[in-house]
PDB file of N, CA and C in Angstrom:
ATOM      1  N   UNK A   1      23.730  10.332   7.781  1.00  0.00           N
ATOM      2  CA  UNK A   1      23.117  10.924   6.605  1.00  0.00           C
ATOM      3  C   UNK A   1      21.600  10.906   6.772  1.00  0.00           C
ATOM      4  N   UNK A   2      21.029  11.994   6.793  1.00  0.00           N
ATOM      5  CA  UNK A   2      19.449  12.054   6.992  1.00  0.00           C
ATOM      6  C   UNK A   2      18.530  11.671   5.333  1.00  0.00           C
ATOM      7  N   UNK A   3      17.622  10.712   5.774  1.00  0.00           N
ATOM      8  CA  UNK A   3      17.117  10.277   4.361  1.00  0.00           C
ATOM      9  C   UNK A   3      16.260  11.643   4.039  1.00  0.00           C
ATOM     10  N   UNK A   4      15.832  11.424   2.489  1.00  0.00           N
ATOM     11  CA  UNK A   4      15.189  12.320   1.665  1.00  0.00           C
ATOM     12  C   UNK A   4      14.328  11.821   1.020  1.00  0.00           C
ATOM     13  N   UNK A   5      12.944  12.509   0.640  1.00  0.00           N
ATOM     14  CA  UNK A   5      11.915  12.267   0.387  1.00  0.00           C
ATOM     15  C   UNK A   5      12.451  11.248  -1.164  1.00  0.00           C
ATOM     16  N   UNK A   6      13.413  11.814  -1.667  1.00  0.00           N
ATOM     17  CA  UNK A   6      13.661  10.906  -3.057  1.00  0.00           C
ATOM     18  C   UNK A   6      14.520  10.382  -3.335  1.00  0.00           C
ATOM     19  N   UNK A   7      15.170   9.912  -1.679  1.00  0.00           N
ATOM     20  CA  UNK A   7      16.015   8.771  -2.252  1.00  0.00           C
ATOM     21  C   UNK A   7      15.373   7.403  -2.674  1.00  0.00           C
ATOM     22  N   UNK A   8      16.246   6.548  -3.009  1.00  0.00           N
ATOM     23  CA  UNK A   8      14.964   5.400  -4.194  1.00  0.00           C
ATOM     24  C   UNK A   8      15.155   3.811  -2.933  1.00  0.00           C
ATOM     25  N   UNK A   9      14.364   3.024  -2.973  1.00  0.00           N
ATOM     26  CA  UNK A   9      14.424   1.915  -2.176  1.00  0.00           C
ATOM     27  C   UNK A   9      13.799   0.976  -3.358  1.00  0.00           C
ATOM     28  N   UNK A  10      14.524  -0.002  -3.382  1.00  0.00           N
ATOM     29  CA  UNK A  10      14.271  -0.986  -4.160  1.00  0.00           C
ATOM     30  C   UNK A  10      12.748  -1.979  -3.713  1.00  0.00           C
ATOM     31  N   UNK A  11      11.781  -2.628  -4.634  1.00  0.00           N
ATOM     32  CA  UNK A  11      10.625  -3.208  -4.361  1.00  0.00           C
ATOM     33  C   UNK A  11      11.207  -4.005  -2.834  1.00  0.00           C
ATOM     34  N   UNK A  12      11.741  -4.850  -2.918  1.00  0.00           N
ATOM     35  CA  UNK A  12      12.150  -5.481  -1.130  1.00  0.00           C
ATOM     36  C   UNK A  12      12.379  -4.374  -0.155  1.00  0.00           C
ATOM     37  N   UNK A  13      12.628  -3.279  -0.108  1.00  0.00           N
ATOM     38  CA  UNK A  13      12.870  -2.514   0.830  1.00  0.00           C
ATOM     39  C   UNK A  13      11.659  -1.902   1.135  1.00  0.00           C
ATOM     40  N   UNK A  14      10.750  -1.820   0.054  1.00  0.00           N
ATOM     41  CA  UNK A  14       9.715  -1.039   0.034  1.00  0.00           C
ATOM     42  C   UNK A  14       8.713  -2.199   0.558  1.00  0.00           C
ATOM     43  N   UNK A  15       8.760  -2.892   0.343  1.00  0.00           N
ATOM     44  CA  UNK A  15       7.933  -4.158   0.980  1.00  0.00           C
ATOM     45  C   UNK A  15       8.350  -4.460   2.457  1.00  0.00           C
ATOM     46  N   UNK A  16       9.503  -4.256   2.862  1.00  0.00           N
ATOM     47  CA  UNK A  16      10.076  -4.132   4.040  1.00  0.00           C
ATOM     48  C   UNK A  16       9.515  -3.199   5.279  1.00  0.00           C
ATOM     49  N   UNK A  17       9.187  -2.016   3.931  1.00  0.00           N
ATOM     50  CA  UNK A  17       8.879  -0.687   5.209  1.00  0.00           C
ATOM     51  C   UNK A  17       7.535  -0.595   5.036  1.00  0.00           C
ATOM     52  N   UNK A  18       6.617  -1.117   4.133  1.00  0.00           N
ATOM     53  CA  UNK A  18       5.412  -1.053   4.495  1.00  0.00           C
ATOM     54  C   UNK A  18       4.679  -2.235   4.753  1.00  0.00           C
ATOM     55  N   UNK A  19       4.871  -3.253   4.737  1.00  0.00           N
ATOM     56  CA  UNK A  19       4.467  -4.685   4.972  1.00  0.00           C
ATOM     57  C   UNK A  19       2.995  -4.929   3.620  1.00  0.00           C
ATOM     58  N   UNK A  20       3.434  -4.620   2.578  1.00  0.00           N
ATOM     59  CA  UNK A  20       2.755  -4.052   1.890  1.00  0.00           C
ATOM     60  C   UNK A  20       3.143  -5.300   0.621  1.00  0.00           C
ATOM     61  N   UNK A  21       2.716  -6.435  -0.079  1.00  0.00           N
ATOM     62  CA  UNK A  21       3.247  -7.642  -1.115  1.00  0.00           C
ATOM     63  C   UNK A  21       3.892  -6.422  -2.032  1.00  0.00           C
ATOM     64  N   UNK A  22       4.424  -7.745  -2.870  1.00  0.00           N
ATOM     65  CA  UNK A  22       4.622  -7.160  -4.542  1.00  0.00           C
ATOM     66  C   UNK A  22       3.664  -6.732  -5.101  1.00  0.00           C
ATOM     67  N   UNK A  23       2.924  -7.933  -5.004  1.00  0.00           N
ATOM     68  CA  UNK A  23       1.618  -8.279  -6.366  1.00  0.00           C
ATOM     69  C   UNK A  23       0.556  -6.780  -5.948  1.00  0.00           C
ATOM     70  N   UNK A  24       0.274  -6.355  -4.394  1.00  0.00           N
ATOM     71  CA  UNK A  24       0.047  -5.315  -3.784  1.00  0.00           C
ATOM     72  C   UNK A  24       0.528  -4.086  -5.064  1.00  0.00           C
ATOM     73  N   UNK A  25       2.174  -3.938  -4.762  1.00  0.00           N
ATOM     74  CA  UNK A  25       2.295  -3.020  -5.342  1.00  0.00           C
ATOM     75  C   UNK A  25       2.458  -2.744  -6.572  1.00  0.00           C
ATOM     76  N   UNK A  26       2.551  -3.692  -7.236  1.00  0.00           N
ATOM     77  CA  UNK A  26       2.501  -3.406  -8.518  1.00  0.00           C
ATOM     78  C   UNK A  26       0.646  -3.590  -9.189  1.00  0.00           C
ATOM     79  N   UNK A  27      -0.356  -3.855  -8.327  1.00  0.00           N
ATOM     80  CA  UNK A  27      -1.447  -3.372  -8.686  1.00  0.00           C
ATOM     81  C   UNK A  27      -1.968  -2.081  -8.546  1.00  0.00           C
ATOM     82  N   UNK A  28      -1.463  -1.785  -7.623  1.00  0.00           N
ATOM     83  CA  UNK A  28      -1.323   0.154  -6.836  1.00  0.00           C
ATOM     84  C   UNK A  28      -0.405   0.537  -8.664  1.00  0.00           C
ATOM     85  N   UNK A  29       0.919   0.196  -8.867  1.00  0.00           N
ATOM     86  CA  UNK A  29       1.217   0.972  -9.899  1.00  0.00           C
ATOM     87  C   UNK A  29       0.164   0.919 -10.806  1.00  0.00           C
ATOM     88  N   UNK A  30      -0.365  -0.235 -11.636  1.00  0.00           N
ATOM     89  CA  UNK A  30      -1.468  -0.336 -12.340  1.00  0.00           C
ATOM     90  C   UNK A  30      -2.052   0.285 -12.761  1.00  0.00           C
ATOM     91  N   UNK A  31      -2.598   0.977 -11.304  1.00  0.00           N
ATOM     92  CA  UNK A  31      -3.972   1.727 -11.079  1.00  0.00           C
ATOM     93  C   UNK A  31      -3.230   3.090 -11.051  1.00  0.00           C
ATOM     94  N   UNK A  32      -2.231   3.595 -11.361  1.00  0.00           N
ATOM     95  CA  UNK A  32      -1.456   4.641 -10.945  1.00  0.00           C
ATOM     96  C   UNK A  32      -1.551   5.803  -9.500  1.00  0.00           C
ATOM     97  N   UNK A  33      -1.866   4.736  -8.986  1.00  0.00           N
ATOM     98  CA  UNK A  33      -1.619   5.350  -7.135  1.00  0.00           C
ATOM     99  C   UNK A  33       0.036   5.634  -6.872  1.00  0.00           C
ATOM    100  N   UNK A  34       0.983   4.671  -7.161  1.00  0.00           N
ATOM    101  CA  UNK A  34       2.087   4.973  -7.139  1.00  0.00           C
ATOM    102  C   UNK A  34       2.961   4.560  -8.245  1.00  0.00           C
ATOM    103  N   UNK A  35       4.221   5.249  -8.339  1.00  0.00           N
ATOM    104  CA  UNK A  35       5.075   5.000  -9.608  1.00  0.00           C
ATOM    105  C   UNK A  35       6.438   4.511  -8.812  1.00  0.00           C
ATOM    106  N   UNK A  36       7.011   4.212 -10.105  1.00  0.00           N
ATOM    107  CA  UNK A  36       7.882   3.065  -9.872  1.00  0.00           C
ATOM    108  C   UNK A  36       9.037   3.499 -10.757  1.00  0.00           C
ATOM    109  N   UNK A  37      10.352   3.585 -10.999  1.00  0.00           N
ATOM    110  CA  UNK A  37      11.637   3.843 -11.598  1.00  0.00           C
ATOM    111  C   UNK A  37      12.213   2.313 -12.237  1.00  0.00           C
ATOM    112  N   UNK A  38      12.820   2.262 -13.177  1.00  0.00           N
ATOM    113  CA  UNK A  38      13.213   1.042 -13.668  1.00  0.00           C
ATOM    114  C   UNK A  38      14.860   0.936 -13.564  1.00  0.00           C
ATOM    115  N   UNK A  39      15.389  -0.186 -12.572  1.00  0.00           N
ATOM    116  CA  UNK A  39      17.016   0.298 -11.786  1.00  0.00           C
ATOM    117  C   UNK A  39      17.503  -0.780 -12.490  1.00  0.00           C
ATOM    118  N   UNK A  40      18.995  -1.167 -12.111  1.00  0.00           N
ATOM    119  CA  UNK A  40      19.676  -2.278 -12.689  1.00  0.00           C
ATOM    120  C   UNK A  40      18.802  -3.500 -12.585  1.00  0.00           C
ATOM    121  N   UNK A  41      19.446  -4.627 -13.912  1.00  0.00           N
ATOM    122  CA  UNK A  41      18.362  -5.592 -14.319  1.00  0.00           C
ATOM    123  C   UNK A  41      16.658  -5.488 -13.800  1.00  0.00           C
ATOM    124  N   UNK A  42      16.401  -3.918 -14.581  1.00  0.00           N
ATOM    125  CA  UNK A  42      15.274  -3.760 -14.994  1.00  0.00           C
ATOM    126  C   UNK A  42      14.431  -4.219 -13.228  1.00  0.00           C
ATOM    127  N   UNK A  43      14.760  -3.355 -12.272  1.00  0.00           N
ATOM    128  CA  UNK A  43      14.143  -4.018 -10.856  1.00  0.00           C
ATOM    129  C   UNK A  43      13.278  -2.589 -10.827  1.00  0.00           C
ATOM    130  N   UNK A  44      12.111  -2.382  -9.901  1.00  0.00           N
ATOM    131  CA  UNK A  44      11.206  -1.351  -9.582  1.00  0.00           C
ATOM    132  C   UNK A  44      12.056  -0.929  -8.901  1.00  0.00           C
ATOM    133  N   UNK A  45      12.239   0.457  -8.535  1.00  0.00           N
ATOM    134  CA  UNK A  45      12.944   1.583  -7.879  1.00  0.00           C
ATOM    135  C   UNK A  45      11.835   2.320  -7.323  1.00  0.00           C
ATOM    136  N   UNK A  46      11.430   2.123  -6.089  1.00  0.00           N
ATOM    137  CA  UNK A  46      10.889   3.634  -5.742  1.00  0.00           C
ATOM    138  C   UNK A  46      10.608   4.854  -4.810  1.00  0.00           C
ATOM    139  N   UNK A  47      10.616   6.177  -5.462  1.00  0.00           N
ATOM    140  CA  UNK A  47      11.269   7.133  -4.428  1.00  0.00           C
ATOM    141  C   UNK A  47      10.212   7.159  -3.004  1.00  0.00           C
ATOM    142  N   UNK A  48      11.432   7.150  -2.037  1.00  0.00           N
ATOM    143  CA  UNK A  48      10.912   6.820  -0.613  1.00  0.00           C
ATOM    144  C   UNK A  48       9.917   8.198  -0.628  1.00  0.00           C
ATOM    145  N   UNK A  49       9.151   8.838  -0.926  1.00  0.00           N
ATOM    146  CA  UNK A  49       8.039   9.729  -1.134  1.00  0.00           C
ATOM    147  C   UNK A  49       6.913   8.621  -1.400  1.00  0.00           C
ATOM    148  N   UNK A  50       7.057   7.843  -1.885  1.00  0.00           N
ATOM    149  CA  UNK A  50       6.272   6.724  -2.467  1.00  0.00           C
ATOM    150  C   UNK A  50       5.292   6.057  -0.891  1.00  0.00           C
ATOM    151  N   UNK A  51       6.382   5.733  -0.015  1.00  0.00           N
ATOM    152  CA  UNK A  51       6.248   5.048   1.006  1.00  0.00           C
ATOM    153  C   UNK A  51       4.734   5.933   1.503  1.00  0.00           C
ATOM    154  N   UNK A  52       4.785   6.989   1.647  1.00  0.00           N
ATOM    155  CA  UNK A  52       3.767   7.848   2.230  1.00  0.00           C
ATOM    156  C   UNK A  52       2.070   7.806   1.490  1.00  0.00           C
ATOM    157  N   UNK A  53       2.189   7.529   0.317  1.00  0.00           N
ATOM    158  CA  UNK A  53       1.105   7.133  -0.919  1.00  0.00           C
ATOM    159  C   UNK A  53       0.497   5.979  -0.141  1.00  0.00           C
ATOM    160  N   UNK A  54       1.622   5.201  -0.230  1.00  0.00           N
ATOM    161  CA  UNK A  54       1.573   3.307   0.086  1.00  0.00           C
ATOM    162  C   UNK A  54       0.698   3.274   1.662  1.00  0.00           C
ATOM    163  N   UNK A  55       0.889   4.099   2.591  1.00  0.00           N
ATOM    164  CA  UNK A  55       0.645   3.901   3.874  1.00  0.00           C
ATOM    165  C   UNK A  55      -1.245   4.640   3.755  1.00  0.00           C
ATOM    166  N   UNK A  56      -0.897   5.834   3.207  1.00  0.00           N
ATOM    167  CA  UNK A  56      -2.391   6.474   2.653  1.00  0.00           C
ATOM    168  C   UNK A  56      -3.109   5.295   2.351  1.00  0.00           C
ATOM    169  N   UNK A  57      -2.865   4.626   0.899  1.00  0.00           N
ATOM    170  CA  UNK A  57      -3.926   4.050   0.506  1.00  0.00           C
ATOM    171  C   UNK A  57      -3.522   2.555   1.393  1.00  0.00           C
ATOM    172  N   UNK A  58      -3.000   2.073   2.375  1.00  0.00           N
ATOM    173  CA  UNK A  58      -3.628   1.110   4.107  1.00  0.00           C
ATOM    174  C   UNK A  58      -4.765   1.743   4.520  1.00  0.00           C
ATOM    175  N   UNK A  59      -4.199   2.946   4.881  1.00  0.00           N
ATOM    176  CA  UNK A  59      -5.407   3.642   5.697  1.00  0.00           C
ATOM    177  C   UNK A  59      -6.647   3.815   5.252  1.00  0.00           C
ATOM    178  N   UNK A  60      -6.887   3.785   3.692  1.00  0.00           N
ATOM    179  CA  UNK A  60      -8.000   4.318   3.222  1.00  0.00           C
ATOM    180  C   UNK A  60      -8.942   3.010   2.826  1.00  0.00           C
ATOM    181  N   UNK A  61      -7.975   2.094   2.641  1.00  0.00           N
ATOM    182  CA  UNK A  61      -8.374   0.618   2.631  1.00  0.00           C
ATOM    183  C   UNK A  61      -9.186   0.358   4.143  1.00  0.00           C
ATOM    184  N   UNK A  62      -8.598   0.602   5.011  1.00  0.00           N
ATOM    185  CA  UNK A  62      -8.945   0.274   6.250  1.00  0.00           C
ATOM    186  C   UNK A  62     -10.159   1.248   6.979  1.00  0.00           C
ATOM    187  N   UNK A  63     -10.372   2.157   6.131  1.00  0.00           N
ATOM    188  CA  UNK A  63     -11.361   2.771   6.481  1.00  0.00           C
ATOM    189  C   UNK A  63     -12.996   2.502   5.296  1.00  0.00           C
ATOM    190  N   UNK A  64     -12.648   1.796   4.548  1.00  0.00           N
ATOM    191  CA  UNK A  64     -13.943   1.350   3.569  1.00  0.00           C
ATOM    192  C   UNK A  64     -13.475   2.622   2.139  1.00  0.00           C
ATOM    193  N   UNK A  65     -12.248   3.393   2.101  1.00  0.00           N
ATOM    194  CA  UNK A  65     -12.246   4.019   0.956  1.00  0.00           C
ATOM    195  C   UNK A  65     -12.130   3.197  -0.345  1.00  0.00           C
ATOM    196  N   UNK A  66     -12.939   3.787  -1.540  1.00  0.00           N
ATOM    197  CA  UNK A  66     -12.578   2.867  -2.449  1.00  0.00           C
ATOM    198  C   UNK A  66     -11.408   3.345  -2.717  1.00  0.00           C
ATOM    199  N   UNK A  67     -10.367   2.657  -4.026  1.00  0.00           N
ATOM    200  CA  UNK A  67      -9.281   3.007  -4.636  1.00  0.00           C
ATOM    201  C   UNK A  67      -9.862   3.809  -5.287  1.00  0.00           C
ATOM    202  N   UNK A  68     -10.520   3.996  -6.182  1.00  0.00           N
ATOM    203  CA  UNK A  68     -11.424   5.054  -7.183  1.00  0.00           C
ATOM    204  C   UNK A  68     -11.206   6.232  -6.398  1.00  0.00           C
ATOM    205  N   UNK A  69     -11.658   6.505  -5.330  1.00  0.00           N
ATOM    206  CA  UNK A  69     -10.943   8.204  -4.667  1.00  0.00           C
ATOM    207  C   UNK A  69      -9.916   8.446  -4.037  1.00  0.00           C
ATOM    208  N   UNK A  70      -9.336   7.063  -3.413  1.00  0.00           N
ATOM    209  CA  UNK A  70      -8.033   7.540  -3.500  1.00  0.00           C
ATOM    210  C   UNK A  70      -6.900   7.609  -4.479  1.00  0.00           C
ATOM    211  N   UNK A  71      -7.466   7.575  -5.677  1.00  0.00           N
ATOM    212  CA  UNK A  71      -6.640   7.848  -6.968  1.00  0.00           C
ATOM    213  C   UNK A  71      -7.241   9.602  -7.601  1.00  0.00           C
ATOM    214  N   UNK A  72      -8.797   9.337  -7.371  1.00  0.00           N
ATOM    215  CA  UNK A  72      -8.973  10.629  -7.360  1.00  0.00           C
ATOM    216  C   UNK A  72      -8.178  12.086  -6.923  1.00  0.00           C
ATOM    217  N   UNK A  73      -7.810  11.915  -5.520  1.00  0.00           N
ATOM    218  CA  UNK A  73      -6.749  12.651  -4.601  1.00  0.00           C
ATOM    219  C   UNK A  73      -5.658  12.911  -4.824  1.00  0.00           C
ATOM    220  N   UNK A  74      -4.801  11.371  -5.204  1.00  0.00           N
ATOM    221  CA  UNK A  74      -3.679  11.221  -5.578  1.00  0.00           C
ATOM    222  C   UNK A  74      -3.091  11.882  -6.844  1.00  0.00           C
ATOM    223  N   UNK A  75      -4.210  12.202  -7.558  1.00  0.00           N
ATOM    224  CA  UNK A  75      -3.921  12.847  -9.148  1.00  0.00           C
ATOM    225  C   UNK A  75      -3.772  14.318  -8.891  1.00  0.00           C
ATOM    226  N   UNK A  76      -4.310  14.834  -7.713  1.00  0.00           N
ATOM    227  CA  UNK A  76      -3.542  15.885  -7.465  1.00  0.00           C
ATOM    228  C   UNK A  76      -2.665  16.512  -6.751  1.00  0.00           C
ATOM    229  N   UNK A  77      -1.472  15.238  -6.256  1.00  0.00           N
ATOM    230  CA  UNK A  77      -0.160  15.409  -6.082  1.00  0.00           C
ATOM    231  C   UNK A  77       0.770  14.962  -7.352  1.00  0.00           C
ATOM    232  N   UNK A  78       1.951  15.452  -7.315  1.00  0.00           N
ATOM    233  CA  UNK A  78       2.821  15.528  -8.080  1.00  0.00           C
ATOM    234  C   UNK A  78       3.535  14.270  -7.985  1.00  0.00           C
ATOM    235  N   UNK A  79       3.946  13.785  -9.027  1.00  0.00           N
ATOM    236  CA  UNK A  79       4.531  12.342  -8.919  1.00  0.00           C
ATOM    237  C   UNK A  79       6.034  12.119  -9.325  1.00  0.00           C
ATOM    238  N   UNK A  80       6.846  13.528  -9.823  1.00  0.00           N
ATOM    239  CA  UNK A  80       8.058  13.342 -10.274  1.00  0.00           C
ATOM    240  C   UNK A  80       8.721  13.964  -8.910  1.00  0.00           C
ATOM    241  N   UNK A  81       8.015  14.386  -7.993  1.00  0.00           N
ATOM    242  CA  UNK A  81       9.016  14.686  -6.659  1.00  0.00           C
ATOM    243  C   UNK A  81       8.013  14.991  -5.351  1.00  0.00           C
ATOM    244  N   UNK A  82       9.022  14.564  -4.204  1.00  0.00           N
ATOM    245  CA  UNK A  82       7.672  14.590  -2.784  1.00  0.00           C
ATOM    246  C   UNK A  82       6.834  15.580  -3.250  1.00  0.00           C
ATOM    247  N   UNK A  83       5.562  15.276  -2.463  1.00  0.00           N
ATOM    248  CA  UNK A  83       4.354  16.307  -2.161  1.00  0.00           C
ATOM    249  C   UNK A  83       4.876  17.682  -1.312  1.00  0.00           C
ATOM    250  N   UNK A  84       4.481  18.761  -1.282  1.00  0.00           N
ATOM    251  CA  UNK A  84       4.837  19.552  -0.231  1.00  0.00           C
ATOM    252  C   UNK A  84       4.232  19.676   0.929  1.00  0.00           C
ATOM    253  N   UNK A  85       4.440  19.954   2.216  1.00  0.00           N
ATOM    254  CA  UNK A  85       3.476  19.905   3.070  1.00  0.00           C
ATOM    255  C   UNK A  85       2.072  20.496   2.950  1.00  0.00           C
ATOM    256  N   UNK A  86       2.288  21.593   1.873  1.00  0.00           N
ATOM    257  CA  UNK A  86       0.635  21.855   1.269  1.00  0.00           C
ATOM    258  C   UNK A  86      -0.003  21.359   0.298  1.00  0.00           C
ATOM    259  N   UNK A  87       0.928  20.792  -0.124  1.00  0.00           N
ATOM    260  CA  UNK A  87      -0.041  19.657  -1.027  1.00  0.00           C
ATOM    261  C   UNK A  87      -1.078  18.386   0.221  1.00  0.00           C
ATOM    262  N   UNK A  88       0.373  17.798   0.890  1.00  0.00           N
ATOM    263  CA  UNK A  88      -0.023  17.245   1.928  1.00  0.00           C
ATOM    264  C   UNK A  88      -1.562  17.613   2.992  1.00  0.00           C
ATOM    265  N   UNK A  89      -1.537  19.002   3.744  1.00  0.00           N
ATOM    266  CA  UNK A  89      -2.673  20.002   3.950  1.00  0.00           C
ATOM    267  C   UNK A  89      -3.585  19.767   3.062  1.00  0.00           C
ATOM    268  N   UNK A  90      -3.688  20.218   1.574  1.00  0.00           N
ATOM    269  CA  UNK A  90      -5.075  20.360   0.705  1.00  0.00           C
ATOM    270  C   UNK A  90      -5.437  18.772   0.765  1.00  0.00           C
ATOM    271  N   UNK A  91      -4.568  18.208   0.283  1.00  0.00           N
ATOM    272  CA  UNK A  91      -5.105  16.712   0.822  1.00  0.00           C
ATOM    273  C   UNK A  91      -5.475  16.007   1.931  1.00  0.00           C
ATOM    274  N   UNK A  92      -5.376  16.215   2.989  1.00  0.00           N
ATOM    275  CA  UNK A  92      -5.927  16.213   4.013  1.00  0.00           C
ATOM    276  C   UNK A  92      -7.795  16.813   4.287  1.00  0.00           C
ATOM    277  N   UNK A  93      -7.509  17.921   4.116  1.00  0.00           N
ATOM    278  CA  UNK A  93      -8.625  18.561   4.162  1.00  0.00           C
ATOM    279  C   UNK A  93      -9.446  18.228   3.057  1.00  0.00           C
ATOM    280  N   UNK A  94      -9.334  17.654   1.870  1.00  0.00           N
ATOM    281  CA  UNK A  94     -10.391  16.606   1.348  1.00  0.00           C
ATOM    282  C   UNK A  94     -11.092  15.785   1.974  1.00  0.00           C
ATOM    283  N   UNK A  95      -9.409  14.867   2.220  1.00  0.00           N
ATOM    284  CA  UNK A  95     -10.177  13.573   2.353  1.00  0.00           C
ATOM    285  C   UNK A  95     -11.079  13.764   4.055  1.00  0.00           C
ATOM    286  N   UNK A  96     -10.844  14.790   4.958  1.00  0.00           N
ATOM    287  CA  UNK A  96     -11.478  14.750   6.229  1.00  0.00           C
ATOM    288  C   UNK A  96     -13.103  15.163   5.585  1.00  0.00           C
ATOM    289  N   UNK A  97     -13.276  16.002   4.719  1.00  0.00           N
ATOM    290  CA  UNK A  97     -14.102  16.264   4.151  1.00  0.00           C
ATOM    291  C   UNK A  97     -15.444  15.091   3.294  1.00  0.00           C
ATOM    292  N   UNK A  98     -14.618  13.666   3.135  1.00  0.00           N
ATOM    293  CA  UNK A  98     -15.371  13.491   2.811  1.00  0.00           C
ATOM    294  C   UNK A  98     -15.139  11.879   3.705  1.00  0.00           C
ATOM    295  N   UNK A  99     -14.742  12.033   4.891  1.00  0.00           N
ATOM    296  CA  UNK A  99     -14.655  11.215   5.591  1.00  0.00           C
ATOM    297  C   UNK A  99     -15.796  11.430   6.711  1.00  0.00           C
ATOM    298  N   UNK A 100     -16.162  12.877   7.249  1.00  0.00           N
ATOM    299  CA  UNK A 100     -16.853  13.680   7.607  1.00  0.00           C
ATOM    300  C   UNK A 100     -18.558  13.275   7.185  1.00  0.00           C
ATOM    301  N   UNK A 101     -18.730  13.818   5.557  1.00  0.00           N
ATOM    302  CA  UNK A 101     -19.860  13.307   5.065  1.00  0.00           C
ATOM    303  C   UNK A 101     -20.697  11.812   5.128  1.00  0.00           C
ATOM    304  N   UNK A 102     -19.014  11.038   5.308  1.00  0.00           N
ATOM    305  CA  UNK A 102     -19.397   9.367   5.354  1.00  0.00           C
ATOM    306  C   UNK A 102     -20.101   9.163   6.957  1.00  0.00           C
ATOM    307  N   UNK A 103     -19.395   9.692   7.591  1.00  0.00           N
ATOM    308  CA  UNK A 103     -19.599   9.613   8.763  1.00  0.00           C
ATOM    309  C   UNK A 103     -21.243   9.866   9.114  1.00  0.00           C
ATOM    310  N   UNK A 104     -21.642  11.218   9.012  1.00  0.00           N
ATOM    311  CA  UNK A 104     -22.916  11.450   9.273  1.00  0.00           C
ATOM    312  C   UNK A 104     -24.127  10.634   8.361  1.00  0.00           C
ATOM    313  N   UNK A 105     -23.558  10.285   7.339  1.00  0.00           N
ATOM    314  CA  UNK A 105     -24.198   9.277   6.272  1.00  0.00           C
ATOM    315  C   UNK A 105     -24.607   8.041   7.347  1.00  0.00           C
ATOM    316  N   UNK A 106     -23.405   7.148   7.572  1.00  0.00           N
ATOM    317  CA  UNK A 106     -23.528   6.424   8.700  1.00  0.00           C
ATOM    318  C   UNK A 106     -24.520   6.451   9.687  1.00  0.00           C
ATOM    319  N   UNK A 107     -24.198   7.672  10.641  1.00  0.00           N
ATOM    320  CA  UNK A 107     -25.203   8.239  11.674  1.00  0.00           C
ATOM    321  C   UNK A 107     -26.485   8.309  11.310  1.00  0.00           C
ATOM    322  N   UNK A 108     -26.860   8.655  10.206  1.00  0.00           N
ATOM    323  CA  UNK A 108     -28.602   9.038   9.852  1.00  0.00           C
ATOM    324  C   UNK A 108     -29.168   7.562   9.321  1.00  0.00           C
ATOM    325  N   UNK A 109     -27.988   6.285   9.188  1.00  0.00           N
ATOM    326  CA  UNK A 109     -28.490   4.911   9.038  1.00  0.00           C
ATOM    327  C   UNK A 109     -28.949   4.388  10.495  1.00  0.00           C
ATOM    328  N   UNK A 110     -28.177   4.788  11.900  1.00  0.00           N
ATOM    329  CA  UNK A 110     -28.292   4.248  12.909  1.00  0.00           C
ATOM    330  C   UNK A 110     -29.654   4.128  13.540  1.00  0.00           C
ATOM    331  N   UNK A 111     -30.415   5.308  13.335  1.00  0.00           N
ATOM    332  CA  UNK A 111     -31.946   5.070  13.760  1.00  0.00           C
ATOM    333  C   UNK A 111     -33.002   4.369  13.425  1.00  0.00           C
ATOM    334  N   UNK A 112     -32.829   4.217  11.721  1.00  0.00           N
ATOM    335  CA  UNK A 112     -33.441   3.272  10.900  1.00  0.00           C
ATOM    336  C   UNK A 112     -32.955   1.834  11.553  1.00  0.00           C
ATOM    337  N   UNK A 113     -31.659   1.619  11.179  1.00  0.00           N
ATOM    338  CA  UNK A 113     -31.482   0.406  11.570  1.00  0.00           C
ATOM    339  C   UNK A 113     -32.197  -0.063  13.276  1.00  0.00           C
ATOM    340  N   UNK A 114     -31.883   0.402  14.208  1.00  0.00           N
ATOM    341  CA  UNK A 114     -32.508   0.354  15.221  1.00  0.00           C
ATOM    342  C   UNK A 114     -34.078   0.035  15.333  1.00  0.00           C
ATOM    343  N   UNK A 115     -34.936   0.929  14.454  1.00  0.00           N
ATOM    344  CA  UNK A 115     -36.015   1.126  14.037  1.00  0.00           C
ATOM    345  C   UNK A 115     -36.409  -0.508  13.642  1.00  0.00           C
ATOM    346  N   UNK A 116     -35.767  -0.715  13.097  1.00  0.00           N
ATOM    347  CA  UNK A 116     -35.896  -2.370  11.439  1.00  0.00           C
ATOM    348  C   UNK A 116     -35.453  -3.110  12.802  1.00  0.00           C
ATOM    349  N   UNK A 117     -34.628  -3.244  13.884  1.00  0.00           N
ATOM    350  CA  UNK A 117     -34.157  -4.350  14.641  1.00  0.00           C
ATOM    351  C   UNK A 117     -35.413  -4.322  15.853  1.00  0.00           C
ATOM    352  N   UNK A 118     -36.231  -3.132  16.324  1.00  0.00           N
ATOM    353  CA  UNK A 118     -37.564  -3.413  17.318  1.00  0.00           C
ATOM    354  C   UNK A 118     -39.008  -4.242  16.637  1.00  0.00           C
ATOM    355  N   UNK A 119     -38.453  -3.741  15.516  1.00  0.00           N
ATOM    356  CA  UNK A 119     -39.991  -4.216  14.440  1.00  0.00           C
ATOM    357  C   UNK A 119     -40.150  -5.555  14.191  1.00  0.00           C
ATOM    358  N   UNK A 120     -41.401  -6.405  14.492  1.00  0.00           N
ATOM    359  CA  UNK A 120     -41.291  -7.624  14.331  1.00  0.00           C
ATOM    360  C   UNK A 120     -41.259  -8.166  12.891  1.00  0.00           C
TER     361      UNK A 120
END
């Protein structure tokens, strides 16, 4: 049986596949980066579409993004069913966009700094 963007994985499974805590994800719900389904005795349910959010905001963590834009982003995917691959695309091409800007931001610090490290 081939999985689907919305079949549901319970919080342990989902912690399983992204190495990602509880306390993790239920601050991500919080902040509404990702949502969550309420399953027998009231447990988080959530659709394996989710997993892909969860791995985004690693990456964006790991790159100095705040949560503040990657919630920004996130508000314009759809949250009652997967993203489409063009949702996926327009989102992409944001965030390279302003990964891009950071970047050369960076670069136009490197000379200064250099500058401040010869200077007695």
């Amino acid at each position: 049986m081939r999985a689907s963007p919305d079949d549901r994985l319970t919080i342990g499974e989902t912690i399983r596949r992204t190495g990602v805590s509880a306390s993790a994800l239920h601050f991500y719900e919080r902040k509404g980066l990702i949502f969550s389904e309420r399953g027998i005795g009231n447990q988080r349910i959530f659709s394996r579409h989710m997993l892909r959010r969860i791995s985004l905001i690693i990456v964006a963590k790991r790159l100095g993004i705040p949560l503040s834009d990657v919630a920004d982003v996130f508000a314009t995917l759809p949250t009652d069913h997967a993203p489409t691959h063009g949702d996926w695309q327009r989102v992409s091409r944001r965030w390279k966009k302003q990964l891009e800007e950071r970047r050369r931001a960076i670069e136009s610090l490197e000379p200064a700094a250099s500058a401040a490290a010869v200077c007695p």
